[in-house]
Protein backbone atom coordinates (compact mmCIF):
# COMPACT_ATOMS: atom_id res chain seq x y z
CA UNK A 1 0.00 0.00 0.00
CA UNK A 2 2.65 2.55 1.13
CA UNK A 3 4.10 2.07 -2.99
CA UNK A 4 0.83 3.23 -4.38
CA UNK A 5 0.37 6.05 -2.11
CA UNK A 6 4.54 7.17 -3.34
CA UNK A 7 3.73 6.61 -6.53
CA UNK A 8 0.98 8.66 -6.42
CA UNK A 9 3.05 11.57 -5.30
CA UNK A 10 5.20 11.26 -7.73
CA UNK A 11 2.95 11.08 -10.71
CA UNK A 12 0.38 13.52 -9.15
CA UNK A 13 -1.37 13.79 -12.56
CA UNK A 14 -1.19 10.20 -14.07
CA UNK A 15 -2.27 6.71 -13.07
CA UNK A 16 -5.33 7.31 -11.60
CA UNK A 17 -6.70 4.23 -13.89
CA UNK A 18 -4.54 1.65 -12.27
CA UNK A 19 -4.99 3.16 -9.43
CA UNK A 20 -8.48 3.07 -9.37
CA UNK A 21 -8.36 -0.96 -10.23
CA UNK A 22 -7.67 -1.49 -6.70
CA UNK A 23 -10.61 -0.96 -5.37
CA UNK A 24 -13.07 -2.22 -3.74
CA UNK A 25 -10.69 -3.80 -1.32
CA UNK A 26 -10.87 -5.18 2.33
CA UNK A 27 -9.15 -3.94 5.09
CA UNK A 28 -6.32 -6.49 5.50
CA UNK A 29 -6.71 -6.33 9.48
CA UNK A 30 -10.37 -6.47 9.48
CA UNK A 31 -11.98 -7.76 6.41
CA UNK A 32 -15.13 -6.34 7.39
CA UNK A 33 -14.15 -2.71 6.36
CA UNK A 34 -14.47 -2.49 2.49
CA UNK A 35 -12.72 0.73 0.95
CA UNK A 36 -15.10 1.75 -2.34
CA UNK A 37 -14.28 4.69 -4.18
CA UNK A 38 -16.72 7.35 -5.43
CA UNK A 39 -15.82 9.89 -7.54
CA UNK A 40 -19.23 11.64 -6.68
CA UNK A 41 -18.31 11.76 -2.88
CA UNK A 42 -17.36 15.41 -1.76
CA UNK A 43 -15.76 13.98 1.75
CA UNK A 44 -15.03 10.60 3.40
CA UNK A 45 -18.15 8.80 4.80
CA UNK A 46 -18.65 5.10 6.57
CA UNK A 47 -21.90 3.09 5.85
CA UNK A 48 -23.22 0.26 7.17
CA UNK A 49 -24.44 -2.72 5.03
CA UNK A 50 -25.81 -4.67 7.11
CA UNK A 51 -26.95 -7.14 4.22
CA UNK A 52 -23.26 -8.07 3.54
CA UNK A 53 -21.85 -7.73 7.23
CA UNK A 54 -20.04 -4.73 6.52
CA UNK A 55 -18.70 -1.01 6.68
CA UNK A 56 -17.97 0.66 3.87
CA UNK A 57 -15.64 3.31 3.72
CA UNK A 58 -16.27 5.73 0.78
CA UNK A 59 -13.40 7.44 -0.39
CA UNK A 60 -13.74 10.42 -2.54
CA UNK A 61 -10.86 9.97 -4.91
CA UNK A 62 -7.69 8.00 -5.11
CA UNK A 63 -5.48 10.68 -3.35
CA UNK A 64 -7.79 10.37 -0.56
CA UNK A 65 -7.01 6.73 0.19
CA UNK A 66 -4.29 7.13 3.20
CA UNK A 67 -6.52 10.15 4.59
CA UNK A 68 -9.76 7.35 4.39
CA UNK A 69 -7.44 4.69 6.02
CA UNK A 70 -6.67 7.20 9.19
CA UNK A 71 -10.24 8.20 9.44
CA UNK A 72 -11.45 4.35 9.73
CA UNK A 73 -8.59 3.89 11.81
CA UNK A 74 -9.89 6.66 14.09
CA UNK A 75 -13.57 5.50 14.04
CA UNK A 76 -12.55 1.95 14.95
CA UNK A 77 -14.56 1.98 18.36
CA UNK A 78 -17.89 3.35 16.18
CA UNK A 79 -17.31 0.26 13.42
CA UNK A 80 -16.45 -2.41 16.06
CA UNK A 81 -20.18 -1.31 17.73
CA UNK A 82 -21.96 -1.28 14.22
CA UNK A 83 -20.44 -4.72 13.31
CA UNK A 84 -21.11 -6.35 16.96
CA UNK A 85 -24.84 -5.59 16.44
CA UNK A 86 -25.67 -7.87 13.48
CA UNK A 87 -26.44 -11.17 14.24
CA UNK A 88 -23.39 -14.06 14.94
CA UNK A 89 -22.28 -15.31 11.59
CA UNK A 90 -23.68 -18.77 10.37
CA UNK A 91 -20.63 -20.12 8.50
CA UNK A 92 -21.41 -23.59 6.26
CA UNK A 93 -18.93 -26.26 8.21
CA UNK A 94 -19.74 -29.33 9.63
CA UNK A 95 -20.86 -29.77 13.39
CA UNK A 96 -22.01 -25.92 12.65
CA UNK A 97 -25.43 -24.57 12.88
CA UNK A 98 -27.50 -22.89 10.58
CA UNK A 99 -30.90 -21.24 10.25
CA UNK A 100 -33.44 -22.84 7.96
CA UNK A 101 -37.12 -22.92 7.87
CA UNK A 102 -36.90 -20.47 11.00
CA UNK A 103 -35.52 -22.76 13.16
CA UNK A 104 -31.53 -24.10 14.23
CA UNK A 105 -30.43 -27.17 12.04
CA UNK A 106 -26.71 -29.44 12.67
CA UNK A 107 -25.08 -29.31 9.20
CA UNK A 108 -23.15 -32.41 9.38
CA UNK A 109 -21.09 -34.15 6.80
CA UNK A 110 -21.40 -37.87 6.68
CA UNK A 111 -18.55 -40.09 4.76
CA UNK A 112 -19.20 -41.00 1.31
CA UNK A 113 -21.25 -40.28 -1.31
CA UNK A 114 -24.71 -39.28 -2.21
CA UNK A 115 -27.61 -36.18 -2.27
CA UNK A 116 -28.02 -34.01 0.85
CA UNK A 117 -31.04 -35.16 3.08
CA UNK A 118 -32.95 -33.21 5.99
CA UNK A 119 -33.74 -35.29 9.19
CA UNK A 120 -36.63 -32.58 10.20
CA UNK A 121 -37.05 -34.21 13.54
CA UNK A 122 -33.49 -34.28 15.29
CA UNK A 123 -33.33 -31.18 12.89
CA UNK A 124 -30.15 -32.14 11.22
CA UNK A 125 -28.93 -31.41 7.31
CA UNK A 126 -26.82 -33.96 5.75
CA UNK A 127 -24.23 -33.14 2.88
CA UNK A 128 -21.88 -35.40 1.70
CA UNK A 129 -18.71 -34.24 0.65
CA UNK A 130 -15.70 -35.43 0.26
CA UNK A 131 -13.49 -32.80 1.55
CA UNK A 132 -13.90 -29.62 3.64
CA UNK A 133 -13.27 -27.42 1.12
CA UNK A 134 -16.18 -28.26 -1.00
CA UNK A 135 -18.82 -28.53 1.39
CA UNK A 136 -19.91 -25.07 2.17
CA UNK A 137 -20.40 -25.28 -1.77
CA UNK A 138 -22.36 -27.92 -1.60
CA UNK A 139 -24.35 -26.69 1.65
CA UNK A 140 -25.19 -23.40 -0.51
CA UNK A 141 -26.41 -25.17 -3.48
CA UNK A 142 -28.74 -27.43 -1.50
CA UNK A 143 -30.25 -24.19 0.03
CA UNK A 144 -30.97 -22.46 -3.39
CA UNK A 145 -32.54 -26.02 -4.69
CA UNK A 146 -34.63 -26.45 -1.46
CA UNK A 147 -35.33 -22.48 -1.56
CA UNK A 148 -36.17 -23.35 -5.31
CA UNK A 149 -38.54 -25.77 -4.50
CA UNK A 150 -40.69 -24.05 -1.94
CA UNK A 151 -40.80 -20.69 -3.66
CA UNK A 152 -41.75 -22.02 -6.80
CA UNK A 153 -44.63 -23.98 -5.31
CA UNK A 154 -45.76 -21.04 -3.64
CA UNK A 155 -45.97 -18.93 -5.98
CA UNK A 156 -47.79 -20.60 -8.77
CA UNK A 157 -50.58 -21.29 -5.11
CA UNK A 158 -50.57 -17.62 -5.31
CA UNK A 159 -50.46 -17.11 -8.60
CA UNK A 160 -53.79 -19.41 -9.15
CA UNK A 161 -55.49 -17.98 -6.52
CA UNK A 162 -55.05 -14.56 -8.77
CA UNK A 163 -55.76 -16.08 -11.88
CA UNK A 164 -52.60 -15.22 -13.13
CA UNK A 165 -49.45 -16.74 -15.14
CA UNK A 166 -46.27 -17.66 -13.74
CA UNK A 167 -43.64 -17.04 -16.69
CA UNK A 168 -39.88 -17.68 -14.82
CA UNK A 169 -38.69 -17.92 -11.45
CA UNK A 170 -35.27 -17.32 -10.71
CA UNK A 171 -33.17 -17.51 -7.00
CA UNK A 172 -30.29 -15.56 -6.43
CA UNK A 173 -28.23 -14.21 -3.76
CA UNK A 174 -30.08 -10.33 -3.40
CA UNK A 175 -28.75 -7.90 -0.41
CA UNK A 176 -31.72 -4.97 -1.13
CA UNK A 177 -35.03 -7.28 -1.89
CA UNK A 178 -36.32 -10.17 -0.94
CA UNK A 179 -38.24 -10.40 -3.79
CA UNK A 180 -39.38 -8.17 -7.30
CA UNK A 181 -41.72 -8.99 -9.78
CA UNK A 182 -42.04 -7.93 -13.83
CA UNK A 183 -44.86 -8.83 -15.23
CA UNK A 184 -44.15 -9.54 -19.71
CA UNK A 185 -47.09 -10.33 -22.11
CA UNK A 186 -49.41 -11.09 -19.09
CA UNK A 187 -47.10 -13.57 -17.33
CA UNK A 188 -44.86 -12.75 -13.78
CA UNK A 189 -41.11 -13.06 -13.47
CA UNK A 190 -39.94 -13.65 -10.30
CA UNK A 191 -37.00 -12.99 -8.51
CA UNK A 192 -36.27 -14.27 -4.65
CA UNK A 193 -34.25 -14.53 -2.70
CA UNK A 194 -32.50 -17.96 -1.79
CA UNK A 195 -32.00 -16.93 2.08
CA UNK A 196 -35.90 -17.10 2.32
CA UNK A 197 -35.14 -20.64 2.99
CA UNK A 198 -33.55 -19.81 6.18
CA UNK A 199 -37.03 -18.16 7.38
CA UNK A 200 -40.00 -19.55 8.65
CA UNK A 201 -42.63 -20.89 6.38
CA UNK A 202 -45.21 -18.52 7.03
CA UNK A 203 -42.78 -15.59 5.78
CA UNK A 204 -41.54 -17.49 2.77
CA UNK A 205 -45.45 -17.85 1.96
CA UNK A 206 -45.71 -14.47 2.47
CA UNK A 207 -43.31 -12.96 0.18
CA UNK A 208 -44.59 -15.43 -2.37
CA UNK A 209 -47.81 -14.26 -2.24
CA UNK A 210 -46.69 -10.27 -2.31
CA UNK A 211 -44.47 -10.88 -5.08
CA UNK A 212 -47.85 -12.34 -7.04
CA UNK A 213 -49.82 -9.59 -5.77
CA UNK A 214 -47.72 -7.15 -8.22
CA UNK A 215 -49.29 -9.30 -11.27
CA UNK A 216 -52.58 -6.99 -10.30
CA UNK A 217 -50.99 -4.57 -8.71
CA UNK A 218 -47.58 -2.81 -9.78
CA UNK A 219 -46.89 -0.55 -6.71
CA UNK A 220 -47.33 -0.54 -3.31
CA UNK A 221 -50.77 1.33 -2.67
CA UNK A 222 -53.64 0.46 -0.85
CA UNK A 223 -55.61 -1.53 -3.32
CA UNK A 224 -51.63 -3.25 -3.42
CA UNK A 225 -52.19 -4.51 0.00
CA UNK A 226 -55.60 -5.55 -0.22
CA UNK A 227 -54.48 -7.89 -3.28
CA UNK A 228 -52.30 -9.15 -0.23
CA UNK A 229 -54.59 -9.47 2.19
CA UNK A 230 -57.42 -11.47 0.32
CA UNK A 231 -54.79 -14.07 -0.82
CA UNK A 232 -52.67 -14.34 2.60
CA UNK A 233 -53.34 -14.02 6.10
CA UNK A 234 -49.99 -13.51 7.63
CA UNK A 235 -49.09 -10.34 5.91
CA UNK A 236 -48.41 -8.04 8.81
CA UNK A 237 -47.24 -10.99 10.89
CA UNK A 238 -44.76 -11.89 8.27
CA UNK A 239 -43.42 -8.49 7.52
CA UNK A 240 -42.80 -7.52 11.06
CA UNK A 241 -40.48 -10.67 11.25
CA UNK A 242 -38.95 -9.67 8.32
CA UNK A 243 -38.09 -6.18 9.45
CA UNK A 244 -36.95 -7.40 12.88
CA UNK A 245 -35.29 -10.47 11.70
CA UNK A 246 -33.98 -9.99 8.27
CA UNK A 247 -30.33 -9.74 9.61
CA UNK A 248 -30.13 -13.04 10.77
CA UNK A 249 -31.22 -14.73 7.25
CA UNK A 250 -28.28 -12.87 5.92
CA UNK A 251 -26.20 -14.33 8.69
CA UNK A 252 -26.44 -17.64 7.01
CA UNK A 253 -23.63 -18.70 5.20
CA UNK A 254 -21.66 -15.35 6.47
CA UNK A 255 -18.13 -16.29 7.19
CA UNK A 256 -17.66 -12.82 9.08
């Protein structure tokens, strides 16, 4: 780091491009802090993300860098606080624990090969792999095909109950939505997210059903919500857990 920073002194006026490659980087004594620079930004600013489990430390410019280093630096008791709050990570290893259908499952990996199973009543996920390294692969893509599975299913419930069309369904790994809808020639296109898994039933439902709602209504107004209402009865049930629990889905899988 301290070559960059001389080289920018010496070239004051050139190899900001290369420079600029750099970033975003991670603090290299606490990967938690993630340096991301904005041209836009008139002064240095932290902001918590507490989707990805992090600060972000927005530097306005490459020359700014070393000054945005000695600010964090400084503000270390303020991001230590911010970053205690969120929920303990979830890491995928065996004999860990994980989240999942709102309640604490054992991820254990038994010898050999074979598909992953659920034992719902000792509450136990098993994923054979044949090496540590692999399995919190293997633990991820189980979660997106189970995830898969249930949101699909509840959403073409939903969608029937509407009278509408179901068109694609995709999972992914979203920070800012738990869902979104698009509705092309008359037919929805769904996006969830695959941490939805991780919460209880009755939420996963939920968002399912909201998600449909759009096919009738594409905003959030009060006709929106009554869509919502006549097709699920756990709306403001589900959406309260969500806003007070949303951290921990995102905990899941977290190695930090």
């Amino acid at each position: 780091m301290g070559g960059f920073l001389s080289s920018l002194k010496k070239k004051p006026n050139t190899g900001d491009s290369s420079a600029k490659a750099i970033f975003p980087f991670r603090d290299a004594n606490d990967p938690r802090i993630v340096y991301r620079l904005s041209d836009r930004a008139r002064r240095i600013s932290l902001k918590v993300n507490t989707a990805d489990r992090e600060v972000s430390v927005v530097v306005p410019g490459v020359r700014a860098l070393k000054k945005a280093q000695k600010f964090a630096s400084q503000q270390s008791d303020w991001i230590a606080v911010q970053l205690e709050g969120l929920p303990p990570p979830q890491p995928f290893e065996a004999g860990g624990h994980i989240l999942m259908r709102g309640e604490i499952y054992e991820l254990v990996s038994p010898p050999g090969r074979g598909r992953p199973k659920i034992d719902h009543e000792r509450r136990v996920i098993n994923v054979p792999s044949p090496d540590a390294e692999s399995f919190p692969g293997r633990v991820r893509r189980f979660l997106i095909r189970e995830a898969r599975d249930e949101l699909t299913a509840a959403s073409h419930f939903y969608a029937d109950k509407l009278g509408k069309r179901i068109g694609k369904i995709s999972v992914r790994d979203t920070s800012s939505r738990w869902g979104s809808c698009i509705t092309r020639k008359g037919e929805g296109h769904i996006s969830y997210s695959w941490r939805l898994i991780s919460a209880p039933p009755f939420v996963l439902d939920y968002v399912a059903a909201h998600e449909c709602a759009h096919m009738v209504e594409d905003n959030h107004s009060a006709a929106f919500w009554n869509v919502c209402d006549t097709i699920n009865d756990d709306v403001k049930k589900a959406s309260k857990w969500l806003r007070k629990n949303g951290a921990f889905l995102h905990a899941v899988g977290a190695e930090w």
